[in-house]
N, C-alpha and C. Protein backbone atom coordinates (compact mmCIF):
# COMPACT_ATOMS: atom_id res chain seq x y z
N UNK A 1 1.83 -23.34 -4.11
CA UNK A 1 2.26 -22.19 -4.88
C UNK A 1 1.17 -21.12 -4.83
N UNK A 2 1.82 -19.63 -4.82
CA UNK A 2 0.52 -19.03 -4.24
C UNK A 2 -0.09 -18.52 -6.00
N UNK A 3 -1.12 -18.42 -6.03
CA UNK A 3 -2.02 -18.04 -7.73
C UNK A 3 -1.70 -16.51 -6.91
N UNK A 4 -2.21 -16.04 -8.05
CA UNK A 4 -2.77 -14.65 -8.20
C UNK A 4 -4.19 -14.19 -8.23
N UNK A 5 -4.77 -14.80 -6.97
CA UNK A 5 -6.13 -14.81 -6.67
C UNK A 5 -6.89 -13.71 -6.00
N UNK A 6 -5.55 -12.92 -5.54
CA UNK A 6 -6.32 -11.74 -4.26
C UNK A 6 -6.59 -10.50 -5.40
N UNK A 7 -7.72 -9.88 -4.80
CA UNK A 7 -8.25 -8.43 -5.45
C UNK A 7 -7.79 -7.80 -4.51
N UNK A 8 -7.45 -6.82 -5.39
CA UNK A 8 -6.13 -5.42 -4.39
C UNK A 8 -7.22 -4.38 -4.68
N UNK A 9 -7.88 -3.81 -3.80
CA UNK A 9 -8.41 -2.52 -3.78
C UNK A 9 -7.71 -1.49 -3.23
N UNK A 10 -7.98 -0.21 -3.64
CA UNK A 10 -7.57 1.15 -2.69
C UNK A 10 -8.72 1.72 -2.33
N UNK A 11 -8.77 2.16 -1.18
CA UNK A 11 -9.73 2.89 -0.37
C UNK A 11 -9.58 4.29 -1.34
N UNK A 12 -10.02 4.84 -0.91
CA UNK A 12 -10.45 6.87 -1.60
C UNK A 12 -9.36 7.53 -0.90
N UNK A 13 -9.10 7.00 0.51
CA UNK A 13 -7.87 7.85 1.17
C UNK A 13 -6.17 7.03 0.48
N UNK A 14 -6.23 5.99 0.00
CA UNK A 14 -4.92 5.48 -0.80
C UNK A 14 -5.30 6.31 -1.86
N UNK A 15 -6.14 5.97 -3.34
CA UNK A 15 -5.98 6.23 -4.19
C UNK A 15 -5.57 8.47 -3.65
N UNK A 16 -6.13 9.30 -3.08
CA UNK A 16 -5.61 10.39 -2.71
C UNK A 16 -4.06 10.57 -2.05
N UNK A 17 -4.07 9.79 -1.27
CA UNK A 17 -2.47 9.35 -1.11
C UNK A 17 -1.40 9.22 -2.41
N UNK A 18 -2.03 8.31 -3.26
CA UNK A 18 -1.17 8.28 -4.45
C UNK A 18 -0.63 9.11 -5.08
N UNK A 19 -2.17 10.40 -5.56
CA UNK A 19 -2.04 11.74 -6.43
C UNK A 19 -0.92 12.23 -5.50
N UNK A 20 -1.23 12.67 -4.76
CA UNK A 20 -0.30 13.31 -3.39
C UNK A 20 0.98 13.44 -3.64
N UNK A 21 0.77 12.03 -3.49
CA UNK A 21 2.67 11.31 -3.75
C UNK A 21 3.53 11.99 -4.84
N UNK A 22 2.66 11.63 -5.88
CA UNK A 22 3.36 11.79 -7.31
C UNK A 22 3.11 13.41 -7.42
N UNK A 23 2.25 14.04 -7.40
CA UNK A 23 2.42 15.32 -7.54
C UNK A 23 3.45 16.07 -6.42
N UNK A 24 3.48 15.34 -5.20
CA UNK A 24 4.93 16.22 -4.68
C UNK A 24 5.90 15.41 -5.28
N UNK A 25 6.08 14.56 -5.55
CA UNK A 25 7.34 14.21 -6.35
C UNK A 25 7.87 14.99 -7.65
N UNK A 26 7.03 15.54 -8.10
CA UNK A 26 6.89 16.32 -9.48
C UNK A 26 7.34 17.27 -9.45
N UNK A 27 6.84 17.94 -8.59
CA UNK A 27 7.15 19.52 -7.84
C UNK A 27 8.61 19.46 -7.13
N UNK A 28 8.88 18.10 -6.14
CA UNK A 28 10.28 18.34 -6.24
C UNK A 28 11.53 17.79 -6.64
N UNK A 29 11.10 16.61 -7.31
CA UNK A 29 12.07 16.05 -8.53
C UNK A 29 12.07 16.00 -9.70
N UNK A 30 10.61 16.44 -10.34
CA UNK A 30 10.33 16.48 -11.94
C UNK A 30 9.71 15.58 -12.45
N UNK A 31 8.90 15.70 -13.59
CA UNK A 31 8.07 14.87 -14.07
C UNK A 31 8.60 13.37 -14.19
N UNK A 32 10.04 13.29 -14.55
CA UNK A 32 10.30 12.21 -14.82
C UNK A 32 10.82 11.18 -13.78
N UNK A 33 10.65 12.26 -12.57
CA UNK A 33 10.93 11.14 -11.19
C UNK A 33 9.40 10.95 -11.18
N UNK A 34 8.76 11.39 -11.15
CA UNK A 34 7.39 11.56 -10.64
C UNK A 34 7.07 9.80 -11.16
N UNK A 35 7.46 9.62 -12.65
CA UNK A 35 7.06 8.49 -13.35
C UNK A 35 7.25 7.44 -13.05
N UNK A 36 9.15 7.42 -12.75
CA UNK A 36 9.60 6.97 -12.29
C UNK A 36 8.69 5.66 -10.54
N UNK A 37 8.30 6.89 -10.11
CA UNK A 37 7.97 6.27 -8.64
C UNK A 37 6.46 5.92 -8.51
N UNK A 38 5.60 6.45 -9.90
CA UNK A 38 4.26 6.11 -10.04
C UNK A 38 4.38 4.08 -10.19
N UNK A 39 5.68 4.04 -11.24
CA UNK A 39 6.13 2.61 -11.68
C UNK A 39 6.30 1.73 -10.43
N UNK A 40 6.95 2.23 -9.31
CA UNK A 40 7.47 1.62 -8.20
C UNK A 40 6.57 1.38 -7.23
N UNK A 41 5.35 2.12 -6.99
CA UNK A 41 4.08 2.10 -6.40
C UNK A 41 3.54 0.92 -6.83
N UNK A 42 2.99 1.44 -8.51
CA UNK A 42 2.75 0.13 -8.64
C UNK A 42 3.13 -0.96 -8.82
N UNK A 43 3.73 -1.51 -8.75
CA UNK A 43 4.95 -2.55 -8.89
C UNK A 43 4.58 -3.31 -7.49
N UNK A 44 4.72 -2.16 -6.36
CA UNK A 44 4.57 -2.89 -5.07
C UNK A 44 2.61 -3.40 -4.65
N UNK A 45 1.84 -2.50 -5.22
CA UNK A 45 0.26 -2.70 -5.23
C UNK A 45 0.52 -4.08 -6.09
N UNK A 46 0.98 -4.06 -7.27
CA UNK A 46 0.58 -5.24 -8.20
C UNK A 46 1.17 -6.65 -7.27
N UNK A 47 2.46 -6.66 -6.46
CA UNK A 47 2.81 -7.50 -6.03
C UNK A 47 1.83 -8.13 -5.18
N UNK A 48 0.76 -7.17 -4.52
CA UNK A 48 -0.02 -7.82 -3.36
C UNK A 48 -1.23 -8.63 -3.75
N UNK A 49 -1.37 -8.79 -5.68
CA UNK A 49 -1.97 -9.44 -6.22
C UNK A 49 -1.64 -11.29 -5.58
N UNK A 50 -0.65 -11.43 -5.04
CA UNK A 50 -0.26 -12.88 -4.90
C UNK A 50 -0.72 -13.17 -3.52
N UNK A 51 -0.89 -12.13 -2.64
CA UNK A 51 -1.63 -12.44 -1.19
C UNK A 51 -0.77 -11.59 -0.15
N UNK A 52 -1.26 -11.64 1.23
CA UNK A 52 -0.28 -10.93 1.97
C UNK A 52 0.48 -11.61 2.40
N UNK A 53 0.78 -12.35 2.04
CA UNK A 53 2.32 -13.49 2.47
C UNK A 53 3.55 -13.24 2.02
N UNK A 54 3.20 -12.45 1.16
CA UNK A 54 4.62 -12.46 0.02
C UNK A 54 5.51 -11.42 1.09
N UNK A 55 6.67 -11.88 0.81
CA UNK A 55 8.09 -11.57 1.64
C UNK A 55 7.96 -9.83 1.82
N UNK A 56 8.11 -9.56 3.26
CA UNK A 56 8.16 -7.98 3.22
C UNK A 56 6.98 -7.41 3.66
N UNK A 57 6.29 -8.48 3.53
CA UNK A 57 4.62 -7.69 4.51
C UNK A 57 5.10 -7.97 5.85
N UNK A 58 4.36 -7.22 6.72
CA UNK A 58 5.13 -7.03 8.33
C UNK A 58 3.67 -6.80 8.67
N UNK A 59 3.26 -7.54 9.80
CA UNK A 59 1.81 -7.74 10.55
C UNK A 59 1.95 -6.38 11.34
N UNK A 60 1.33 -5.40 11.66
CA UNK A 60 1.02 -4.47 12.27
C UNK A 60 0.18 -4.21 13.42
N UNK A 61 0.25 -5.55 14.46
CA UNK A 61 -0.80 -5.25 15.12
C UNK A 61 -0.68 -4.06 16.66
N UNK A 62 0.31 -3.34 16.73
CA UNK A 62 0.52 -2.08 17.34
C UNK A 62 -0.32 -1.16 17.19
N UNK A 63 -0.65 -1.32 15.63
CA UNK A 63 -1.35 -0.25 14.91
C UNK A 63 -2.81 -0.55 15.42
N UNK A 64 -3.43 -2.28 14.96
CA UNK A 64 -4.54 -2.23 14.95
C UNK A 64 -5.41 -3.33 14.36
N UNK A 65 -6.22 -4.03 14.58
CA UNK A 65 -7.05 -4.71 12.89
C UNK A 65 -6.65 -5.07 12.07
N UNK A 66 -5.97 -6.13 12.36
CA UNK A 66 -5.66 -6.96 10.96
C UNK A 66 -4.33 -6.11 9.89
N UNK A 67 -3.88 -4.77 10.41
CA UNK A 67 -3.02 -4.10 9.97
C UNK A 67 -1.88 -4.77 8.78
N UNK A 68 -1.43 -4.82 8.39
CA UNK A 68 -0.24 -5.54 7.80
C UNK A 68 0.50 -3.54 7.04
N UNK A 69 1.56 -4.27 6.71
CA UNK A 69 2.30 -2.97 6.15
C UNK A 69 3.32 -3.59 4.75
N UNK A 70 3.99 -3.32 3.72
CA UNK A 70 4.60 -3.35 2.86
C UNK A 70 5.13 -2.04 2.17
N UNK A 71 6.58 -2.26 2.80
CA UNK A 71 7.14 -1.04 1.73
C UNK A 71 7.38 -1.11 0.55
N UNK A 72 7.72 0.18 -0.49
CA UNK A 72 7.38 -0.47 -1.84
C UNK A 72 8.69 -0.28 -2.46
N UNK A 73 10.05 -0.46 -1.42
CA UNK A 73 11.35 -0.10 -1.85
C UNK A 73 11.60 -1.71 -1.76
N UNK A 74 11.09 -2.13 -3.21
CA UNK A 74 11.86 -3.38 -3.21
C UNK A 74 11.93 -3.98 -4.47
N UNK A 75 13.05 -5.54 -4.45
CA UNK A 75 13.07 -6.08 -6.29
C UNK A 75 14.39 -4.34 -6.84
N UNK A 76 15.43 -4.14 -6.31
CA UNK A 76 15.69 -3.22 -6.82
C UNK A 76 15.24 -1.63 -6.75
N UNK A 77 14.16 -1.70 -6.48
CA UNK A 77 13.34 -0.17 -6.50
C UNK A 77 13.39 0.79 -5.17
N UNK A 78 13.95 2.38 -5.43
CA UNK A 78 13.88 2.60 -4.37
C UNK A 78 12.87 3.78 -3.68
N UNK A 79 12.32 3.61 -2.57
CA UNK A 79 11.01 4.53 -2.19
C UNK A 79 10.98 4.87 -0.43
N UNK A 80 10.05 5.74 -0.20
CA UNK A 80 10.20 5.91 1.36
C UNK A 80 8.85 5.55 1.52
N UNK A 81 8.24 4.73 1.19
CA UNK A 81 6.75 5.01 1.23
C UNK A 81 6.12 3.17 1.79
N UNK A 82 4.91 3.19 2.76
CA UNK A 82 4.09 2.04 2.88
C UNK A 82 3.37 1.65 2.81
N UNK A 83 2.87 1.22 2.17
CA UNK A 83 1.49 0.12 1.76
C UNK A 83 0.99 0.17 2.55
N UNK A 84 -0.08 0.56 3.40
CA UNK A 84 -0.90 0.16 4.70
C UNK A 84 -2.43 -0.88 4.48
N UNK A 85 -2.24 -1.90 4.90
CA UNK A 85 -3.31 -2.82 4.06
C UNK A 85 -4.27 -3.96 5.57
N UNK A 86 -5.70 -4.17 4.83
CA UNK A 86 -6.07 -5.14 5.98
C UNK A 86 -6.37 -6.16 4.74
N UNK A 87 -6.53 -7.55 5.17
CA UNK A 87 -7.00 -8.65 4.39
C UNK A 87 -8.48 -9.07 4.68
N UNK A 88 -8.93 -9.08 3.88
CA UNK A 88 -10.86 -9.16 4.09
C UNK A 88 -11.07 -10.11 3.32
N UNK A 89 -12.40 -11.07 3.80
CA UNK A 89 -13.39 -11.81 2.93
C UNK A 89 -14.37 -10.93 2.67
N UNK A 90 -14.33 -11.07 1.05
CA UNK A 90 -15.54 -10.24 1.23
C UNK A 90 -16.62 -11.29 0.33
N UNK A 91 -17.65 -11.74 0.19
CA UNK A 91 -18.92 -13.04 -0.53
C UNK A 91 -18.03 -14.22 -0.65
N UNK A 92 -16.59 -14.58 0.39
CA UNK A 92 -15.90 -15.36 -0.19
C UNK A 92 -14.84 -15.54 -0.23
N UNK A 93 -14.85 -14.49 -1.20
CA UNK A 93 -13.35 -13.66 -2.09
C UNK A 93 -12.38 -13.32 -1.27
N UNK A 94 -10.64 -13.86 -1.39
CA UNK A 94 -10.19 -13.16 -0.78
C UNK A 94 -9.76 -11.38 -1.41
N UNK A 95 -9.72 -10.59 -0.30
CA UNK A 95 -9.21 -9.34 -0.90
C UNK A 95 -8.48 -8.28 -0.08
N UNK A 96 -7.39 -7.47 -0.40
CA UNK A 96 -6.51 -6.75 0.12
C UNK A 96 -7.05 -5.78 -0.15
N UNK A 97 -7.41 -4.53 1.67
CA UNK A 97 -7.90 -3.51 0.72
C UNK A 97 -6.81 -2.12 1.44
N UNK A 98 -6.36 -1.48 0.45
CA UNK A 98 -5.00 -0.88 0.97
C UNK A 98 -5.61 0.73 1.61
N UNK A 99 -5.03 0.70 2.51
CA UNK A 99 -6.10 1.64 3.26
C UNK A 99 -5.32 3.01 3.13
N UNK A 100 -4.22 3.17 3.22
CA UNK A 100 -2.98 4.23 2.91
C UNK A 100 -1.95 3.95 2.19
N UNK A 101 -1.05 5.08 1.87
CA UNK A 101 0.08 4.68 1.23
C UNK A 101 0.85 6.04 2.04
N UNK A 102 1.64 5.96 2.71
CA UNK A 102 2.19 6.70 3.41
C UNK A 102 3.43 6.61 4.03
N UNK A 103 4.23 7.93 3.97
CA UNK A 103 5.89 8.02 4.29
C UNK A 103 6.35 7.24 5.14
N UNK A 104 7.68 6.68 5.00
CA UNK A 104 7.87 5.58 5.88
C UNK A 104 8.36 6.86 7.46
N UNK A 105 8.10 8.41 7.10
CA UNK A 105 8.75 8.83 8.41
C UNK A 105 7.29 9.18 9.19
N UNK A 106 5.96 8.64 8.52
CA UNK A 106 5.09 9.34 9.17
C UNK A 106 4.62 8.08 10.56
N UNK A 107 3.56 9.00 11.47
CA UNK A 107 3.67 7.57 12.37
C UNK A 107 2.50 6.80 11.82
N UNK A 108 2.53 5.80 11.53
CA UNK A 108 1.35 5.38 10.74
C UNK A 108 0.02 5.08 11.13
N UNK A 109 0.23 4.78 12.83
CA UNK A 109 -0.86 4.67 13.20
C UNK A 109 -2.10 6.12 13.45
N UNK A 110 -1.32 7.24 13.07
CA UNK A 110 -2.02 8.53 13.57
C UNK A 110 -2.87 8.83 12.17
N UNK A 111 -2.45 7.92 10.70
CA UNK A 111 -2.93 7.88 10.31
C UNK A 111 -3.95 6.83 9.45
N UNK A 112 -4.20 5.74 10.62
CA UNK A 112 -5.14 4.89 9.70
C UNK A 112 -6.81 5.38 9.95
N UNK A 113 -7.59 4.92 8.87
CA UNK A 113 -8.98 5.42 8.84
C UNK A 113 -9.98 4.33 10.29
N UNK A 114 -11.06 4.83 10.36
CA UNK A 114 -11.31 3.88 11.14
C UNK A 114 -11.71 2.55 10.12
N UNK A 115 -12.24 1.93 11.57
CA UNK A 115 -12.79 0.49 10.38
C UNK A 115 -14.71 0.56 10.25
N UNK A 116 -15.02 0.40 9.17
CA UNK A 116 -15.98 0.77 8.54
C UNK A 116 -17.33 -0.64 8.97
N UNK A 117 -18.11 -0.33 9.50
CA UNK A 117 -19.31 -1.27 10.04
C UNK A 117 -18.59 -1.99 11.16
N UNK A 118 -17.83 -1.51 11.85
CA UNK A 118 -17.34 -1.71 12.92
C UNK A 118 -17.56 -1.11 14.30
């Protein structure tokens, strides 16, 4: 049974992705979609608390490094948007660190960061 052992980080370019998100959502559906889809974001970040196994992660290696992807239109919820994530040890620990969050129409690989001490 999987625990709830993984640490979910966001990089500086997710957590900016996020604002992004929700402030164009605001601007063009209204505050209360905006809320709406802040809920659904997280919903899908909190899910990756259980590991990257959980149903709906899709290995990405087209892209690159350990890539994995998760959209966050799921459990009911609906969104255009993907989780872009690598799985790291870091002293140990396992941990997910989500590198983007980005439109499911964008190409995703044009936008991942590089990889860092690499």
């Amino acid at each position: 049974m999987a625990e709830h052992s993984w640490t979910v980080r966001l990089a500086a370019a997710a957590e900016a992705d996020y604002v992004q998100i929700l402030w164009w959502t605001a601007e063009h559906f209204g505050p209360a979609q905006a809320r709406v889809y802040a809920e659904t974001l997280a919903s899908a970040l909190k899910m990756l608390a259980a590991g990257p196994d959980i149903p709906g992660v899709k290995a990405r290696p087209e892209i690159g490094g350990n890539v994995r992807t998760l959209h966050v239109a799921r459990n009911g919820r609906k969104g255009r948007h993907f989780i872009m994530f690598r799985v790291e040890s870091v002293d140990g620990k396992k941990q997910i660190d989500v590198l983007r969050l980005l439109h499911d129409s964008m190409a995703l690989a044009r936008h991942l960061p590089p990889v860092e001490g690499g």
